[in-house]
PDB file of N, CA and C in Angstrom:
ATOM      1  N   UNK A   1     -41.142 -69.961  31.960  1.00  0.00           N
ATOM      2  CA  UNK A   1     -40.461 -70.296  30.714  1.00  0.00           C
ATOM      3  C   UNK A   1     -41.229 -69.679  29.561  1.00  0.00           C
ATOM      4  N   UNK A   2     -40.472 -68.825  28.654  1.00  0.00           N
ATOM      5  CA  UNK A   2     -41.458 -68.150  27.202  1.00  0.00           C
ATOM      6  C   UNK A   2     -40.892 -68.913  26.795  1.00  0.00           C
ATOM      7  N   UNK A   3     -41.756 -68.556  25.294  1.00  0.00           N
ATOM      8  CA  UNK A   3     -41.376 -69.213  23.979  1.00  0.00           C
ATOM      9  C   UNK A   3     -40.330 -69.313  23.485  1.00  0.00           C
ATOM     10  N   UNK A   4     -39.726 -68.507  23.788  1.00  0.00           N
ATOM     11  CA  UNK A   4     -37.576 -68.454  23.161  1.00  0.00           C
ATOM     12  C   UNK A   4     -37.740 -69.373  24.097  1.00  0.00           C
ATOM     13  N   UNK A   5     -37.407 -69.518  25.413  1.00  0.00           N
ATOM     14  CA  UNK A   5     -37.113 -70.922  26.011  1.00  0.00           C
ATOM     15  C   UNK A   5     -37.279 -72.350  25.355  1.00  0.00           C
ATOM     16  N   UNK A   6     -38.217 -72.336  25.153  1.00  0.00           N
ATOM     17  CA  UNK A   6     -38.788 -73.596  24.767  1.00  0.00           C
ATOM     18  C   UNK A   6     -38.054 -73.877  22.881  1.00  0.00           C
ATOM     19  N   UNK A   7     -37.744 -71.942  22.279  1.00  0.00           N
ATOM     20  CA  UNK A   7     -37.516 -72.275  20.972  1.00  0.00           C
ATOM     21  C   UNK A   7     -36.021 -73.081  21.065  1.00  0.00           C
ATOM     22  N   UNK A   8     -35.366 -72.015  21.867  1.00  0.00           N
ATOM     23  CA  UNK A   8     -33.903 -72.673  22.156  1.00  0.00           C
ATOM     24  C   UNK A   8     -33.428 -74.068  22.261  1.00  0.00           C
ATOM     25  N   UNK A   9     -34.367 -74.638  23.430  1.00  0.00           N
ATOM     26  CA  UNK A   9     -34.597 -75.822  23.515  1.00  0.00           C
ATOM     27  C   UNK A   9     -34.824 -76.803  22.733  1.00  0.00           C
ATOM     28  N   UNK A  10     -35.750 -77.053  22.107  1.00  0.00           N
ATOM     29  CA  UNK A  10     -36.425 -77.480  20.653  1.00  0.00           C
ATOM     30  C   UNK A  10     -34.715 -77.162  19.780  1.00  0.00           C
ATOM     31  N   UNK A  11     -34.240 -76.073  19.434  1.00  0.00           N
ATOM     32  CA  UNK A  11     -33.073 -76.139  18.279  1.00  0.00           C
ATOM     33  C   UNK A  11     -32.031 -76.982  18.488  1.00  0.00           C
ATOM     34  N   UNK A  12     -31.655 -77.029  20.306  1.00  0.00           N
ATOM     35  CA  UNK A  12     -30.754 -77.863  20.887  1.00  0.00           C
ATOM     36  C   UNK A  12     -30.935 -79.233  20.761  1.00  0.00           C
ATOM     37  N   UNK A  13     -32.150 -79.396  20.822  1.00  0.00           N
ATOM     38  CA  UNK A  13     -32.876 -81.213  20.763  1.00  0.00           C
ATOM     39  C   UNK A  13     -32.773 -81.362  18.893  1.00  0.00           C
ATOM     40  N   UNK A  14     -32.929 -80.585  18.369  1.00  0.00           N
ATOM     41  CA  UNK A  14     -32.963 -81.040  16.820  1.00  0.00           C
ATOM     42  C   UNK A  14     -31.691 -81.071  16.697  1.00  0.00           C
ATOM     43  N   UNK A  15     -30.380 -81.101  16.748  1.00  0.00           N
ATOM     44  CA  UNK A  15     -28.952 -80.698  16.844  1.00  0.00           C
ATOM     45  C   UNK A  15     -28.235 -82.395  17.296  1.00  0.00           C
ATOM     46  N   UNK A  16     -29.930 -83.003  18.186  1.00  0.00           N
ATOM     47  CA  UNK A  16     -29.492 -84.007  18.128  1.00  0.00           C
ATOM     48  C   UNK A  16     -30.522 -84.941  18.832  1.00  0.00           C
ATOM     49  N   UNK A  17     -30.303 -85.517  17.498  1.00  0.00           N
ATOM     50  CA  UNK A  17     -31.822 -86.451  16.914  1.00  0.00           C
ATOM     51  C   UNK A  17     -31.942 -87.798  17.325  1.00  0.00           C
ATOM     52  N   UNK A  18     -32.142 -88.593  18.139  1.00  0.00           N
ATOM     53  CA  UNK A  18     -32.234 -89.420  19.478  1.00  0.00           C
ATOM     54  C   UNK A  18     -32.170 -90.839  18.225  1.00  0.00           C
ATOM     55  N   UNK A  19     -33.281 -90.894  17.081  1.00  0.00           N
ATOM     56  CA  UNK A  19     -32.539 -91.479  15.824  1.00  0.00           C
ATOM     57  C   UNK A  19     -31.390 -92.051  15.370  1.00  0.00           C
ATOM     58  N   UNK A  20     -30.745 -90.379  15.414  1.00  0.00           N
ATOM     59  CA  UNK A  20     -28.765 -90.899  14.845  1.00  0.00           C
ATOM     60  C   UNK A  20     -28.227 -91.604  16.091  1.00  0.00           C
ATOM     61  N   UNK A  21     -28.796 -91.204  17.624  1.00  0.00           N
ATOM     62  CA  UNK A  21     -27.594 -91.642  18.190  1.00  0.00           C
ATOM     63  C   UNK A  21     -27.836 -92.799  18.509  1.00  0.00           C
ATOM     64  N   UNK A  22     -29.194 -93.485  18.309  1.00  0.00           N
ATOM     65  CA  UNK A  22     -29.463 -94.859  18.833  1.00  0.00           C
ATOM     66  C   UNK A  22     -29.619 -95.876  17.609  1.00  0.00           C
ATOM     67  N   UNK A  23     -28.780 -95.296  15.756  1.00  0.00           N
ATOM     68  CA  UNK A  23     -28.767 -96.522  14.979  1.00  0.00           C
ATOM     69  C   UNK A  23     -27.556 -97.099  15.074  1.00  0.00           C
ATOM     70  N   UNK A  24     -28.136 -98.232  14.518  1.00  0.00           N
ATOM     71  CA  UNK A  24     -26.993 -99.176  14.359  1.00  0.00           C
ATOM     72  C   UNK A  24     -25.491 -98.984  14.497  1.00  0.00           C
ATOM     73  N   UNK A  25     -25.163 -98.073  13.775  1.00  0.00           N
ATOM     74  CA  UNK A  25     -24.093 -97.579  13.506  1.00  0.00           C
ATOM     75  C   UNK A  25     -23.323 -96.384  14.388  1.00  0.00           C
ATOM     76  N   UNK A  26     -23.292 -96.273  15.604  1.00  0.00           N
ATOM     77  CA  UNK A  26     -23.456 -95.117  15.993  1.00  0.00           C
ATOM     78  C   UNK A  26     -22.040 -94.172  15.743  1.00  0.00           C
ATOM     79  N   UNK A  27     -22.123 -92.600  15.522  1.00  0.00           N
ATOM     80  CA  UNK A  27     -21.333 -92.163  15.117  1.00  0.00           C
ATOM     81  C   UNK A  27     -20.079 -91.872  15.954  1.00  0.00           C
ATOM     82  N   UNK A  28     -18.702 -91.147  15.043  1.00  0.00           N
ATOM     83  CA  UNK A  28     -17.443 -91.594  15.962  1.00  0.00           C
ATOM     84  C   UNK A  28     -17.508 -90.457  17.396  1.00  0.00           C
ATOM     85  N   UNK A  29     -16.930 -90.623  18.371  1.00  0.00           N
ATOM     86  CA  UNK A  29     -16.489 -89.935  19.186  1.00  0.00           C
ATOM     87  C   UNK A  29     -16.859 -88.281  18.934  1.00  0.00           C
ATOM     88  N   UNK A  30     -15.842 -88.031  17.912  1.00  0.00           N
ATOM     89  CA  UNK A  30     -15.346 -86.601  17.677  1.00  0.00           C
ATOM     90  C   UNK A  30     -16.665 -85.992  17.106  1.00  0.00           C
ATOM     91  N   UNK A  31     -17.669 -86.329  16.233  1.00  0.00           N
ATOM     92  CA  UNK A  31     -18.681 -86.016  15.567  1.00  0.00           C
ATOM     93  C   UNK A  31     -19.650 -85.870  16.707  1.00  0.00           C
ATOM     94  N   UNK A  32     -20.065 -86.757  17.864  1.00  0.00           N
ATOM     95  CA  UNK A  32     -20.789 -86.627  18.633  1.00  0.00           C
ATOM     96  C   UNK A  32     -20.517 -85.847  19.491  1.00  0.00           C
ATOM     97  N   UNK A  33     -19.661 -85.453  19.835  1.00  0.00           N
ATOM     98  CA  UNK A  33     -19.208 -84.438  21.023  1.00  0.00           C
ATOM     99  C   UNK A  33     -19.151 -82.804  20.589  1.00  0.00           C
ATOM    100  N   UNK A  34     -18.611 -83.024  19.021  1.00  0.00           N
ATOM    101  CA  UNK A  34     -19.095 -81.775  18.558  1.00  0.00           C
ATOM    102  C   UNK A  34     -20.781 -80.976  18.367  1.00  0.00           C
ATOM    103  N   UNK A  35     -21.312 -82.163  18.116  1.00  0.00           N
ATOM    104  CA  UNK A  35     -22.877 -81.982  18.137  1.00  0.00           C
ATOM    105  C   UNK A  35     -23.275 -81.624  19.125  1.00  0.00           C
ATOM    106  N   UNK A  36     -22.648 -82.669  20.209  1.00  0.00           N
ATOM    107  CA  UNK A  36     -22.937 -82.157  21.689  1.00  0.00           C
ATOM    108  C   UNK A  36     -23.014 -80.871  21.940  1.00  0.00           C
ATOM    109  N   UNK A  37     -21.325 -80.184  21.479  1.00  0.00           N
ATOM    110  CA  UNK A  37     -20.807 -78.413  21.779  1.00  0.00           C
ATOM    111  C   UNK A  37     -22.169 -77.846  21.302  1.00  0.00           C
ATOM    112  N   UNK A  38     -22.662 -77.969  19.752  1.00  0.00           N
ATOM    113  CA  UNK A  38     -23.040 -77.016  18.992  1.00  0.00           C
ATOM    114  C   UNK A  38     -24.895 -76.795  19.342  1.00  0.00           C
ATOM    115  N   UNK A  39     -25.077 -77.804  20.688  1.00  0.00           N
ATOM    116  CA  UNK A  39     -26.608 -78.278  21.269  1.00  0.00           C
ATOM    117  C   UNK A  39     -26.030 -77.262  22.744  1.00  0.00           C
ATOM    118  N   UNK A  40     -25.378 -77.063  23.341  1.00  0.00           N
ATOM    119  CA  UNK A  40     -25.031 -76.578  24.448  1.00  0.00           C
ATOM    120  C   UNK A  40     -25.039 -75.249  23.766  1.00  0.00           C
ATOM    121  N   UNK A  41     -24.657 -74.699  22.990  1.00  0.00           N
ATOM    122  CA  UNK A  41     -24.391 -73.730  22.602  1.00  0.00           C
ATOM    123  C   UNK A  41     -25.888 -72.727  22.894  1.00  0.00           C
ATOM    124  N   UNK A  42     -27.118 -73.600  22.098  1.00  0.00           N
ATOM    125  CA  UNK A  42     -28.237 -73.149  21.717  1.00  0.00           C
ATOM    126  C   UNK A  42     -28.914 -73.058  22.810  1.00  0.00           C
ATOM    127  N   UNK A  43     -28.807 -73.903  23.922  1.00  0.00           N
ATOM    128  CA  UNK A  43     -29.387 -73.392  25.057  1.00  0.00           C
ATOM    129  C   UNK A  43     -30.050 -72.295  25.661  1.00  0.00           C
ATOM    130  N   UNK A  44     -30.698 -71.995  26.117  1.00  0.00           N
ATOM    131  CA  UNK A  44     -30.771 -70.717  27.632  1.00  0.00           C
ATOM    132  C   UNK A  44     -29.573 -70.937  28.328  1.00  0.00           C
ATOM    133  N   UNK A  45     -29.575 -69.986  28.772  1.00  0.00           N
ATOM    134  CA  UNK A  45     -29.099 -69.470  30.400  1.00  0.00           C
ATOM    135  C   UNK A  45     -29.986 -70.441  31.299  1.00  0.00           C
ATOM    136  N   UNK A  46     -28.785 -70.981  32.450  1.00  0.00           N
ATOM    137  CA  UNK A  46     -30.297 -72.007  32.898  1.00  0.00           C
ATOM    138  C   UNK A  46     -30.168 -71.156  34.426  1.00  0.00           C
ATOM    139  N   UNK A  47     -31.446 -71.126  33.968  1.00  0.00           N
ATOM    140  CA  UNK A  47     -32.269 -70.803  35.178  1.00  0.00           C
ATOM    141  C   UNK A  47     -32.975 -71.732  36.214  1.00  0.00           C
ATOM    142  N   UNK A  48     -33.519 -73.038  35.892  1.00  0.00           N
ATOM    143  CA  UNK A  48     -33.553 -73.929  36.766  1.00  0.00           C
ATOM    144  C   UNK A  48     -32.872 -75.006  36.885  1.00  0.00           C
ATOM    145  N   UNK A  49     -33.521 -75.828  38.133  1.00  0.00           N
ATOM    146  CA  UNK A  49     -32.241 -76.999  38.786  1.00  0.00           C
ATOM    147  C   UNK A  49     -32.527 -77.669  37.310  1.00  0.00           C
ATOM    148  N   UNK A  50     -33.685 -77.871  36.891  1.00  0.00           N
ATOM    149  CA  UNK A  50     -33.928 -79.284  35.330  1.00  0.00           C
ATOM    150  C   UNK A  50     -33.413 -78.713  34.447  1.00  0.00           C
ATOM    151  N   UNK A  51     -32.888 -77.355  34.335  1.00  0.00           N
ATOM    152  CA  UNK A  51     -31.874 -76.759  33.338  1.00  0.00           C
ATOM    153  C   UNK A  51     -30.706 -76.782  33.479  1.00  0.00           C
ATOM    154  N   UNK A  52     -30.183 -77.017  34.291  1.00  0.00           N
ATOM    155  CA  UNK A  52     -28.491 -77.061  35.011  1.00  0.00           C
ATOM    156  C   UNK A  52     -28.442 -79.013  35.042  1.00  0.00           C
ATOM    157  N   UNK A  53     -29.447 -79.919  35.286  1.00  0.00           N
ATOM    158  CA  UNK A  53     -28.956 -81.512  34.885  1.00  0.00           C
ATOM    159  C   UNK A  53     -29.249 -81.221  33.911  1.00  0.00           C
ATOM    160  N   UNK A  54     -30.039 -80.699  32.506  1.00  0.00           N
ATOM    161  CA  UNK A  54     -29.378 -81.236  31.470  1.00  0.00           C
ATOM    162  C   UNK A  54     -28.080 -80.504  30.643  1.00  0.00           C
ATOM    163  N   UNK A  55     -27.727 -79.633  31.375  1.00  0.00           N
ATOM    164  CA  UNK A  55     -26.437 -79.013  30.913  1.00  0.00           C
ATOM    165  C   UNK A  55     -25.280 -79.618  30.842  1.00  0.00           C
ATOM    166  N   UNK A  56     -25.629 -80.143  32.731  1.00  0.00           N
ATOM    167  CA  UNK A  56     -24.422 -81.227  32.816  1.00  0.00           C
ATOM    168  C   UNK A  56     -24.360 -82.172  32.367  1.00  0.00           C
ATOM    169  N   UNK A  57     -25.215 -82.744  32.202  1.00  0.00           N
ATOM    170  CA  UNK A  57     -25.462 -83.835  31.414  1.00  0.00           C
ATOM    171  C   UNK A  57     -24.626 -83.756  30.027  1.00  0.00           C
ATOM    172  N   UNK A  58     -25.267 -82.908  29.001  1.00  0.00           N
ATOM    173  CA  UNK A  58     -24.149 -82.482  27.666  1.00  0.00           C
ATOM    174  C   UNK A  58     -22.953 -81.869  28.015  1.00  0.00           C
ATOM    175  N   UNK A  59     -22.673 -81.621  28.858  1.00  0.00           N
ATOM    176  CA  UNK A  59     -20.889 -81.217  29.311  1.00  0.00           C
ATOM    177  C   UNK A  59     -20.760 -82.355  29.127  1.00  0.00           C
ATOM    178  N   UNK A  60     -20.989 -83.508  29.996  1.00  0.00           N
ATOM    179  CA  UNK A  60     -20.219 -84.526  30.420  1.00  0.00           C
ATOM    180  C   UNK A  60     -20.083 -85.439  29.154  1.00  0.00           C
ATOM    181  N   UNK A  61     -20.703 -85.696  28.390  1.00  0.00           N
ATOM    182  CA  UNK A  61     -20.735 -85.778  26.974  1.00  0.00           C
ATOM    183  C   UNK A  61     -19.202 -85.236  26.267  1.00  0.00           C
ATOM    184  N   UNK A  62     -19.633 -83.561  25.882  1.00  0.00           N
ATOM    185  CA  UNK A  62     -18.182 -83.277  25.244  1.00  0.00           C
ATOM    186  C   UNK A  62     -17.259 -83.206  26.232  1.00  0.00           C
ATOM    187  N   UNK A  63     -16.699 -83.700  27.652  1.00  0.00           N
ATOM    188  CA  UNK A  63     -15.942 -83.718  28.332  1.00  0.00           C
ATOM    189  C   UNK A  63     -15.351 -85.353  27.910  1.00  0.00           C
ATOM    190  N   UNK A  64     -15.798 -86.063  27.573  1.00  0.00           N
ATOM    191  CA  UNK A  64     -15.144 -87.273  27.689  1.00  0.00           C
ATOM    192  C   UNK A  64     -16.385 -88.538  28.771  1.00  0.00           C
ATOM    193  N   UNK A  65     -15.923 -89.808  28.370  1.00  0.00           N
ATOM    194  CA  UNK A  65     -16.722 -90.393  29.155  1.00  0.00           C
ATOM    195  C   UNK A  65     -16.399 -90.872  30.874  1.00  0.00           C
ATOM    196  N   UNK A  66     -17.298 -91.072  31.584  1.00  0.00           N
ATOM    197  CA  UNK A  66     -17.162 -91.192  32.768  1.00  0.00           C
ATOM    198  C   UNK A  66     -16.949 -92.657  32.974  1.00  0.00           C
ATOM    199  N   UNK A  67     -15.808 -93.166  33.403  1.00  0.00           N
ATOM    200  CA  UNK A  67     -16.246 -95.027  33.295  1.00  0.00           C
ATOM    201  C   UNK A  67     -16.788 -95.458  34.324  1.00  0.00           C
ATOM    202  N   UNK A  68     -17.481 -94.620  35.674  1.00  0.00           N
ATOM    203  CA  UNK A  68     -18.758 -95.234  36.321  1.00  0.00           C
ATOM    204  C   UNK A  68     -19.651 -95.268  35.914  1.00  0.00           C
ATOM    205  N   UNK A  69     -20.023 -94.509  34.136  1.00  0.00           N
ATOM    206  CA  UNK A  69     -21.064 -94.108  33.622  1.00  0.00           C
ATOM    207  C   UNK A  69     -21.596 -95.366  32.457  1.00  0.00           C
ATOM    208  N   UNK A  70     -20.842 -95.899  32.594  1.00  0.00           N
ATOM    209  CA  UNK A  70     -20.542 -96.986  31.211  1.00  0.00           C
ATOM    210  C   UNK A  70     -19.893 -96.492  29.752  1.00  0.00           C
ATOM    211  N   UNK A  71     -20.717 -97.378  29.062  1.00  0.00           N
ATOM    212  CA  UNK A  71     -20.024 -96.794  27.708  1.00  0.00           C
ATOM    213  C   UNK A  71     -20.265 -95.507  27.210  1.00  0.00           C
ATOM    214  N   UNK A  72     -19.689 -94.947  26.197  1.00  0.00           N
ATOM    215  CA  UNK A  72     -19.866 -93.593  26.063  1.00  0.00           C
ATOM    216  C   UNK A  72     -21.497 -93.605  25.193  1.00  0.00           C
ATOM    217  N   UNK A  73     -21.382 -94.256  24.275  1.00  0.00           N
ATOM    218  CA  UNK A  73     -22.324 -94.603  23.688  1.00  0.00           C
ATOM    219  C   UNK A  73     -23.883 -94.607  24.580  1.00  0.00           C
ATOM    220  N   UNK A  74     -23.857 -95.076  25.539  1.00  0.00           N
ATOM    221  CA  UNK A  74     -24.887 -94.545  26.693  1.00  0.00           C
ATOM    222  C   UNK A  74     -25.016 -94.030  27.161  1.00  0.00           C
ATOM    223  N   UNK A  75     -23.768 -93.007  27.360  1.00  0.00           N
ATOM    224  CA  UNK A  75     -23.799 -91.655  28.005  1.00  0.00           C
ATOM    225  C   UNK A  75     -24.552 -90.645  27.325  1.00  0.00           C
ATOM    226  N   UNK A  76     -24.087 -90.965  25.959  1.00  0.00           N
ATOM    227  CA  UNK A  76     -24.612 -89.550  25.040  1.00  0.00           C
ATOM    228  C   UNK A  76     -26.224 -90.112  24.550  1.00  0.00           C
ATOM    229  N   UNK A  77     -26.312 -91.039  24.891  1.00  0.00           N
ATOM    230  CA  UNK A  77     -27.891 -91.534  24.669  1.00  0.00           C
ATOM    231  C   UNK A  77     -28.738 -90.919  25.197  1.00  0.00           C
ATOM    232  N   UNK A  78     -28.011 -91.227  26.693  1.00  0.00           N
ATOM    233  CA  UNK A  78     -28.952 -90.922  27.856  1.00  0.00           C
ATOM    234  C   UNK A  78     -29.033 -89.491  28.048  1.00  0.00           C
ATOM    235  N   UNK A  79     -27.958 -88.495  27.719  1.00  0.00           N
ATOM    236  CA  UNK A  79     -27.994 -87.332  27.865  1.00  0.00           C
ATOM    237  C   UNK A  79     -28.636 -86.642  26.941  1.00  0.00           C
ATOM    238  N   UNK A  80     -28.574 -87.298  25.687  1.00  0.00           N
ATOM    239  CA  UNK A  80     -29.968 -86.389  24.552  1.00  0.00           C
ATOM    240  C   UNK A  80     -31.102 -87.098  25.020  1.00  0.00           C
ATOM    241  N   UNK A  81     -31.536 -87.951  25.764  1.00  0.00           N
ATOM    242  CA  UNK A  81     -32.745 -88.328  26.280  1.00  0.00           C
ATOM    243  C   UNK A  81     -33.228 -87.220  26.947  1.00  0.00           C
ATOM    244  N   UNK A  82     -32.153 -86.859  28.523  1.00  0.00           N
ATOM    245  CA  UNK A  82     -32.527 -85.900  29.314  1.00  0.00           C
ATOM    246  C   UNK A  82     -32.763 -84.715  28.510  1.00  0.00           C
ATOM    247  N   UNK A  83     -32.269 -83.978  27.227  1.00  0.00           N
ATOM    248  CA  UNK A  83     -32.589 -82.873  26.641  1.00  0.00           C
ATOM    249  C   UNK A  83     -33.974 -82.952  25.920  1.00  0.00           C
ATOM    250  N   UNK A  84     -34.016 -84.214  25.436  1.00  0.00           N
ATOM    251  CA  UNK A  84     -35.406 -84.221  24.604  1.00  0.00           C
ATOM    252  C   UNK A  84     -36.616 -83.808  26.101  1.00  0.00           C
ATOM    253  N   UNK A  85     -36.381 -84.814  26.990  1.00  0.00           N
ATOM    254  CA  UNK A  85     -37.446 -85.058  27.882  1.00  0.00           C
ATOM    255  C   UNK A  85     -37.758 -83.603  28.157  1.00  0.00           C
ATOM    256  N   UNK A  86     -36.828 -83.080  28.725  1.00  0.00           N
ATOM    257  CA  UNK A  86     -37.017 -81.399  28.835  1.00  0.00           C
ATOM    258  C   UNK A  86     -37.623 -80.715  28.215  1.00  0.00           C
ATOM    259  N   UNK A  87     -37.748 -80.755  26.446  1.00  0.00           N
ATOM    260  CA  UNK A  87     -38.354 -80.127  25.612  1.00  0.00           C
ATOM    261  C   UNK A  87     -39.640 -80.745  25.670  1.00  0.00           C
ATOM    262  N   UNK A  88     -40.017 -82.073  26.099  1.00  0.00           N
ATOM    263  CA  UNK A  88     -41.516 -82.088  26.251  1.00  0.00           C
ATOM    264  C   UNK A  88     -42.059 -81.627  27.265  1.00  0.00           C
ATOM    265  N   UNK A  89     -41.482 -81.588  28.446  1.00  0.00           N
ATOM    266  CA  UNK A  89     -42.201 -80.858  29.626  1.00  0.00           C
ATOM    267  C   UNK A  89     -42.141 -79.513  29.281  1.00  0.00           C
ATOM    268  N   UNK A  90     -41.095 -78.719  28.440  1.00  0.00           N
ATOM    269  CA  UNK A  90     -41.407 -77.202  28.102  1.00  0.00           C
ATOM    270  C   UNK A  90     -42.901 -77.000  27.728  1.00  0.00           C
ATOM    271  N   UNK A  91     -42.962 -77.711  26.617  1.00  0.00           N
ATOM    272  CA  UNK A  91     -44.267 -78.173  25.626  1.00  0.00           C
ATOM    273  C   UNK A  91     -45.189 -77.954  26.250  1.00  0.00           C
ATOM    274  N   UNK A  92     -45.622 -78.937  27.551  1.00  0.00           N
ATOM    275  CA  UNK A  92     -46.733 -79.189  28.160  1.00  0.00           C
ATOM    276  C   UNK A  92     -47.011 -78.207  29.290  1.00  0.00           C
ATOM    277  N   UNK A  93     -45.913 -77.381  29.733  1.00  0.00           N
ATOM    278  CA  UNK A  93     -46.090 -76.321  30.475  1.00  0.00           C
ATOM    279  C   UNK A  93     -46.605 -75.017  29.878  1.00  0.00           C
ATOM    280  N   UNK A  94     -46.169 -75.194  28.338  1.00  0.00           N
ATOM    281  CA  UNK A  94     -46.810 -73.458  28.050  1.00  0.00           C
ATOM    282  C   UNK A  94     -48.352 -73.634  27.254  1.00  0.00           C
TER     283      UNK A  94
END
């Protein structure tokens, strides 16, 4: 993984700020899924398996929610979790 990796990464995780999606208030549907698109966007090319779950992960996000998954609201939690987490293991690898 170089540094564009990790920069990409890092732009995708700022796109969406673990903050907005876990206040009080959390935002509507349409706003989050777009954020979602515009974090997928910034990505790599994934090259590994921990790059392809958190891809899917934000697909499944702007795809709609899964109702084995629970609420959506935990979906998209949990899936900018898996993106952040990623950007710290980038971190600690280079």
């Amino acid at each position: 993984m170089g540094s564009m990796t990790l920069t990409q990464y890092a732009k995708a995780a700022q796109v969406l700020p673990m903050a907005w999606l876990a206040q009080s208030e959390f935002p509507s549907k349409t706003v989050v899924q777009n954020a979602f698109r515009i974090a997928i966007a910034e990505l790599p090319e994934s090259s590994t398996y921990e790059d392809n779950v958190v891809r899917s992960a934000l697909q499944a996000v702007v795809a709609g929610p899964d109702p084995r998954g629970g609420r959506f609201e935990a979906q998209a939690i949990y899936a900018a979790g898996q993106l952040h987490d990623r950007v710290v293991t980038l971190v600690l690898q280079s």
